[in-house]
Protein backbone atom coordinates (compact mmCIF):
# COMPACT_ATOMS: atom_id res chain seq x y z
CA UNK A 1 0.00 0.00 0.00
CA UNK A 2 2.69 2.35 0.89
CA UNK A 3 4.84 1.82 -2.25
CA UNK A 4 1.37 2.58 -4.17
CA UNK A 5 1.30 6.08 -1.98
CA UNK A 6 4.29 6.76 -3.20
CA UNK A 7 4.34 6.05 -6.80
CA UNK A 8 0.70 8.54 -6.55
CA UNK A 9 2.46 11.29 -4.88
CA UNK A 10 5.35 11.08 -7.36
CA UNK A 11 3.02 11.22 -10.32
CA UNK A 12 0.94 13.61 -8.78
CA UNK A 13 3.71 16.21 -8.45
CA UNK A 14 5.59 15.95 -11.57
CA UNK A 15 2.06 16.38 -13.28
CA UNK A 16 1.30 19.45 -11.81
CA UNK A 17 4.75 20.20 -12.38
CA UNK A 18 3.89 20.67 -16.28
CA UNK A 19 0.71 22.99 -15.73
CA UNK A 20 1.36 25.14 -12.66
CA UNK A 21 3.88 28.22 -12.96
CA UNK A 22 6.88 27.57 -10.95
CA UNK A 23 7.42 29.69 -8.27
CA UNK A 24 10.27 32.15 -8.13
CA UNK A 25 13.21 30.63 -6.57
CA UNK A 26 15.93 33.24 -6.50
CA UNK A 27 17.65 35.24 -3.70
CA UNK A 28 19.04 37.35 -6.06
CA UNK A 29 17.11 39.97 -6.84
CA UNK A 30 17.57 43.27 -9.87
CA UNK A 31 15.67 46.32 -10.21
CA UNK A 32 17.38 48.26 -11.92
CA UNK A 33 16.53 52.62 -11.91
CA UNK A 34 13.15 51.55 -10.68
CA UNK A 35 10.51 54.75 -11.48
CA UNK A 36 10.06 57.16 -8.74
CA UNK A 37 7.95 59.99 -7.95
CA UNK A 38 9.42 61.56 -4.82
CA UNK A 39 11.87 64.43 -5.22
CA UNK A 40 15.39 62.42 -4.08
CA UNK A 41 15.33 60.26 -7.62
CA UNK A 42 15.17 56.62 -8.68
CA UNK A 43 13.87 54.03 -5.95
CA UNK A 44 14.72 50.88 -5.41
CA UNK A 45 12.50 47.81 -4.09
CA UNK A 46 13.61 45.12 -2.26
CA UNK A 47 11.89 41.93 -0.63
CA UNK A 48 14.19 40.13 2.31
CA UNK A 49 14.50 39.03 5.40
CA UNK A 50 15.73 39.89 9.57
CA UNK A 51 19.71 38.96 9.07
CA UNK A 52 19.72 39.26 5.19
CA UNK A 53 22.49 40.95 3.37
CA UNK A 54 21.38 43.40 0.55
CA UNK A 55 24.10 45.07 -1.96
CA UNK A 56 23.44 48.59 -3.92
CA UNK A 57 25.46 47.93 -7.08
CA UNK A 58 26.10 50.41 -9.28
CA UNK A 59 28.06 49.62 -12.85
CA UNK A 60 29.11 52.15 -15.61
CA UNK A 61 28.26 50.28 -19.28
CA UNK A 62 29.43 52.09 -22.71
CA UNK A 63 30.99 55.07 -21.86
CA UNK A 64 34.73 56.75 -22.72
CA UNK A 65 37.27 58.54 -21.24
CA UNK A 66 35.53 58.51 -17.57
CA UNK A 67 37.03 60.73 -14.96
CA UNK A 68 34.48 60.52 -12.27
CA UNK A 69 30.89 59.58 -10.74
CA UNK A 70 29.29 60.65 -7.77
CA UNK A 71 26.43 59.24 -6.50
CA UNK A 72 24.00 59.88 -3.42
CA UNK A 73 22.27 56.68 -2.11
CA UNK A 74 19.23 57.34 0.83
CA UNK A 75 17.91 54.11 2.64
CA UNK A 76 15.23 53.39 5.28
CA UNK A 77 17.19 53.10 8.36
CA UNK A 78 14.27 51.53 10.33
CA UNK A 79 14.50 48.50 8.16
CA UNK A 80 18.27 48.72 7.02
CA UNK A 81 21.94 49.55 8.59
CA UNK A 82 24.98 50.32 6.51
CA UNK A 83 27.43 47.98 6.68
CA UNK A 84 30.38 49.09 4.46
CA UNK A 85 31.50 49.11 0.82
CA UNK A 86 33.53 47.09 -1.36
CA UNK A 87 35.39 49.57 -3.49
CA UNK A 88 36.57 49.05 -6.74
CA UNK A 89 40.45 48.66 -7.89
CA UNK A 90 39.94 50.81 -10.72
CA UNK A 91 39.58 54.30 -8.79
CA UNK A 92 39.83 56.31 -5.54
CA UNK A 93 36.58 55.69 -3.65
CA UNK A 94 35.26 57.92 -1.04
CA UNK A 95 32.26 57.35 1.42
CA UNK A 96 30.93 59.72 3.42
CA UNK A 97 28.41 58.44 5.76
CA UNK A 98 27.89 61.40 8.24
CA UNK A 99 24.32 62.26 7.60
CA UNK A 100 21.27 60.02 8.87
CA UNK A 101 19.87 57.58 6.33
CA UNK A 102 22.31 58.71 3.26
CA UNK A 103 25.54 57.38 2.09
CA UNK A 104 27.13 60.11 -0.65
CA UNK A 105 30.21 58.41 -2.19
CA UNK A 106 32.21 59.42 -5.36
CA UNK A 107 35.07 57.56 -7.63
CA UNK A 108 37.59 59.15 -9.15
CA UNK A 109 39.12 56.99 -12.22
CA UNK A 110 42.58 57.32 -14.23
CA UNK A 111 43.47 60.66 -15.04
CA UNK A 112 43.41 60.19 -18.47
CA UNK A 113 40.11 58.62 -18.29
CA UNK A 114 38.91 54.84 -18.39
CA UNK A 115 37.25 53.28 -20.86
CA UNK A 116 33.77 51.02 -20.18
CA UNK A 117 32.93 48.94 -23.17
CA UNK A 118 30.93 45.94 -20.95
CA UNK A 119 29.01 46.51 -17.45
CA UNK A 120 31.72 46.78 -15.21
CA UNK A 121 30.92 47.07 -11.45
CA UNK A 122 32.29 50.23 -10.13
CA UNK A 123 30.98 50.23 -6.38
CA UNK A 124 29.02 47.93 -4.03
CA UNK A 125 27.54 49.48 -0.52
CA UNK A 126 26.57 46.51 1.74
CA UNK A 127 23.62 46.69 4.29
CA UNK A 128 22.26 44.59 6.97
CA UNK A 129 18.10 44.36 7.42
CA UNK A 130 17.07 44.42 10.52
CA UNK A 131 13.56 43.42 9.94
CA UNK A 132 11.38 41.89 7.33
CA UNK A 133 10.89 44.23 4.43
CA UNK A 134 8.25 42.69 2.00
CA UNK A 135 5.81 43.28 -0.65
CA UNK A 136 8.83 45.24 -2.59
CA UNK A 137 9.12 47.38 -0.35
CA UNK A 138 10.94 50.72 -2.41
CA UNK A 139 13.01 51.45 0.54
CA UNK A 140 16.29 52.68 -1.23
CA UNK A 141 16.34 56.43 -3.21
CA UNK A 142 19.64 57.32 -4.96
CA UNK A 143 20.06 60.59 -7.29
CA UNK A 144 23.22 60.74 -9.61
CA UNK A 145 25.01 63.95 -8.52
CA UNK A 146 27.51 63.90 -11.59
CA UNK A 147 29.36 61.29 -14.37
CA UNK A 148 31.52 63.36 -15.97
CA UNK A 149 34.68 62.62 -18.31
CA UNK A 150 38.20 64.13 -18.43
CA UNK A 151 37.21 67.34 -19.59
CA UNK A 152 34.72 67.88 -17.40
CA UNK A 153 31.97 67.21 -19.55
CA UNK A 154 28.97 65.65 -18.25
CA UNK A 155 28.35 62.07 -19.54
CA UNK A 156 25.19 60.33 -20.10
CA UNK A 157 23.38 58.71 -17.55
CA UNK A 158 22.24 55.95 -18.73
CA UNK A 159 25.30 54.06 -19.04
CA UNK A 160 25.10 54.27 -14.60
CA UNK A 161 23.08 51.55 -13.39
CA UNK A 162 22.20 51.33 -9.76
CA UNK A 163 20.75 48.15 -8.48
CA UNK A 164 20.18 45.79 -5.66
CA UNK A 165 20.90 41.78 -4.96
CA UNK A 166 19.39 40.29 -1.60
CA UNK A 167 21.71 37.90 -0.09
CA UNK A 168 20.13 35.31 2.15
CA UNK A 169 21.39 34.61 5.60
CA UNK A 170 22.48 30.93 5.50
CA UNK A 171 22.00 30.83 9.29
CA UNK A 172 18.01 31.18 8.53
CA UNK A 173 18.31 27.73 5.82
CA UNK A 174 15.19 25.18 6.67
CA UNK A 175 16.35 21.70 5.22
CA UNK A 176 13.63 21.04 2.12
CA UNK A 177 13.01 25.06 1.77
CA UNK A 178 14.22 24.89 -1.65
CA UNK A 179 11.95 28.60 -2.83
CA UNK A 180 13.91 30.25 0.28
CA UNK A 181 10.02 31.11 1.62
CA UNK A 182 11.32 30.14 5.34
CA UNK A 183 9.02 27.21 5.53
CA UNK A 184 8.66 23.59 3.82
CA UNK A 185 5.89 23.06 1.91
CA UNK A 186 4.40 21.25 -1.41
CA UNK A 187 5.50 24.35 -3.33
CA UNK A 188 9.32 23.58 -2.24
CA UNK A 189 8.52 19.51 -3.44
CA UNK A 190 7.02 21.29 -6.61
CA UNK A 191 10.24 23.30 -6.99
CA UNK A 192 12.75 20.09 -6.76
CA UNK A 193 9.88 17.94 -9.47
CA UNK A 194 10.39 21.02 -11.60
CA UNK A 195 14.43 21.11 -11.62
CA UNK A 196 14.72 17.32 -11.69
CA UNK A 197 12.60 17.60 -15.03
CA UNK A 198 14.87 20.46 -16.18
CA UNK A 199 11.51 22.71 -16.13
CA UNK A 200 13.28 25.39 -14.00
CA UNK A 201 17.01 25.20 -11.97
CA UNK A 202 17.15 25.89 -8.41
CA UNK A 203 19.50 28.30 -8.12
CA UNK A 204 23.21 27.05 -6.97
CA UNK A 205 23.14 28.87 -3.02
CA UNK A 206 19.40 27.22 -2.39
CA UNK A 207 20.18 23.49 -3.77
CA UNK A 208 22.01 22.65 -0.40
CA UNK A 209 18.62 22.65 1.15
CA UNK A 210 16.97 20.45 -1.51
CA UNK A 211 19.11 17.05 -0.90
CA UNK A 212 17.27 15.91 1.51
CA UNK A 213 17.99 12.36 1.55
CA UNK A 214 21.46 13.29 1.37
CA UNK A 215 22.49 11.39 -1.38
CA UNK A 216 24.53 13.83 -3.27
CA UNK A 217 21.19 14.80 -5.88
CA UNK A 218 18.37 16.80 -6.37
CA UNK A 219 15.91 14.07 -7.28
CA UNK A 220 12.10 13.19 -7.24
CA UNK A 221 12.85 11.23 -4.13
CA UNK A 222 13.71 14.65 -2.75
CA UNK A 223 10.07 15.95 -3.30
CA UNK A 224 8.84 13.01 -2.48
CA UNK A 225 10.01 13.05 1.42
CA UNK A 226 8.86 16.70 1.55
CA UNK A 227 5.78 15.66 0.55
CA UNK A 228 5.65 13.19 3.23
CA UNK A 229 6.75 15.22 6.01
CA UNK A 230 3.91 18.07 4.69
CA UNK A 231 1.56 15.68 5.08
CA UNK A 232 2.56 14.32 8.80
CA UNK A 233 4.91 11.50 7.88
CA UNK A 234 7.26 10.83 10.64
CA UNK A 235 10.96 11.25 8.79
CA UNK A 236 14.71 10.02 9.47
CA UNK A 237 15.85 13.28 8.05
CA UNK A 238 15.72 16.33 9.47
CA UNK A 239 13.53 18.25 7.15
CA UNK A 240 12.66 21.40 8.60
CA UNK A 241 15.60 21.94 10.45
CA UNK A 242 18.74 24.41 9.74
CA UNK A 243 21.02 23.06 6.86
């Protein structure tokens, strides 16, 4: 009977694996020069949790002879804390941080100007959330003060673009949570059906919470003891529990 159960569930989820919509799986998230209608410029939304790490990017794409950018970056500092930069090799990088709620930094490049023919990453500013910020919540406002090239001359601004990637906090990993929702569920069992078909990949820094029989793959018999354990099965492994 129970090997019957089993072969159902199986066929069960990889069926509804072909007509439901996967969910969205990644922690890495891009918005980039999200619309804005408040005075201080572009916003930019982010979903994450307590503990996650979120990075500001900004890269410089398809411009010449660039001398220097400055750029003012205002955050929500009931939700968020700045936690540093990582500064590029190919300038002089300077962060001020002495105002509430704004971090004004500026680059200064080669003298003679440097060259972007592909997106190159120019600056990162790193902050910690201190609560759970949802629903794309558009709590980051930057403004680009200047992008200017050796002469001065003001460059366009669309080759700047300022956006955001949510890190995770690993600490916070449920074994089987394989959408990164903080919970284990059929959708997560879904998920693993869906990249075992090759219907859509888990992405690389969530598939450590997917092999749940520990066998070294991201199978159907994955799914299959999530499924289980949704449904009250007593488990040897410890779904649920920090990978």
């Amino acid at each position: 009977m129970k090997k019957i159960l089993i072969s159902v569930l199986v066929v069960i989820l990889a069926v509804s694996a072909a007509i439901i919509p996967g969910e969205c799986v990644s922690v890495e998230k891009s918005i980039p020069n999200a619309s804005s209608v408040e005075l201080l410029g572009d916003k930019i939304a982010i979903n994450a949790k307590q503990g996650d790490t979120v990075e500001i990017v900004t890269s410089v794409n398809n411009a010449k002879l660039v001398n220097g950018l400055l750029v003012k970056m205002f955050y929500d500092s009931n939700l968020l804390a700045y936690d540093g930069t990582d500064t590029t090799k190919l300038g002089r990088t300077i962060i001020n941080t002495d105002e509430t709620n704004r971090v004004l930094w500026s680059i200064m490049f080669s003298a003679k100007g440097t060259d972007f023919d592909n997106s190159t990453e120019v600056n990162v500013l790193k902050f910690k959330v201190l609560s759970n910020i949802s629903s794309d919540n558009e709590c980051f406002s930057y403004s680009i003060e200047e992008f200017y090239d050796t002469s001065y001359t003001e460059l366009s601004r669309s080759s700047v673009n300022v956006f955001c990637r949510v890190i995770q906090n690993s600490e916070n990993d449920l074994l089987g949570d394989a959408n990164g929702d903080g919970k284990v569920s059929n959708a997560d069992a879904l998920a693993i059906v869906r990249h075992s078909i090759k219907a859509a990949k888990i992405p690389e820094d969530r598939q450590h919470c997917c092999d749940v029989n520990g066998d070294g793959k991201i199978t159907n018999a994955d799914a299959l003891q999530i499924t289980r354990y949704t449904i009250g099965y007593k488990s040897k492994y410890p779904i649920g529990q920090r990978c």
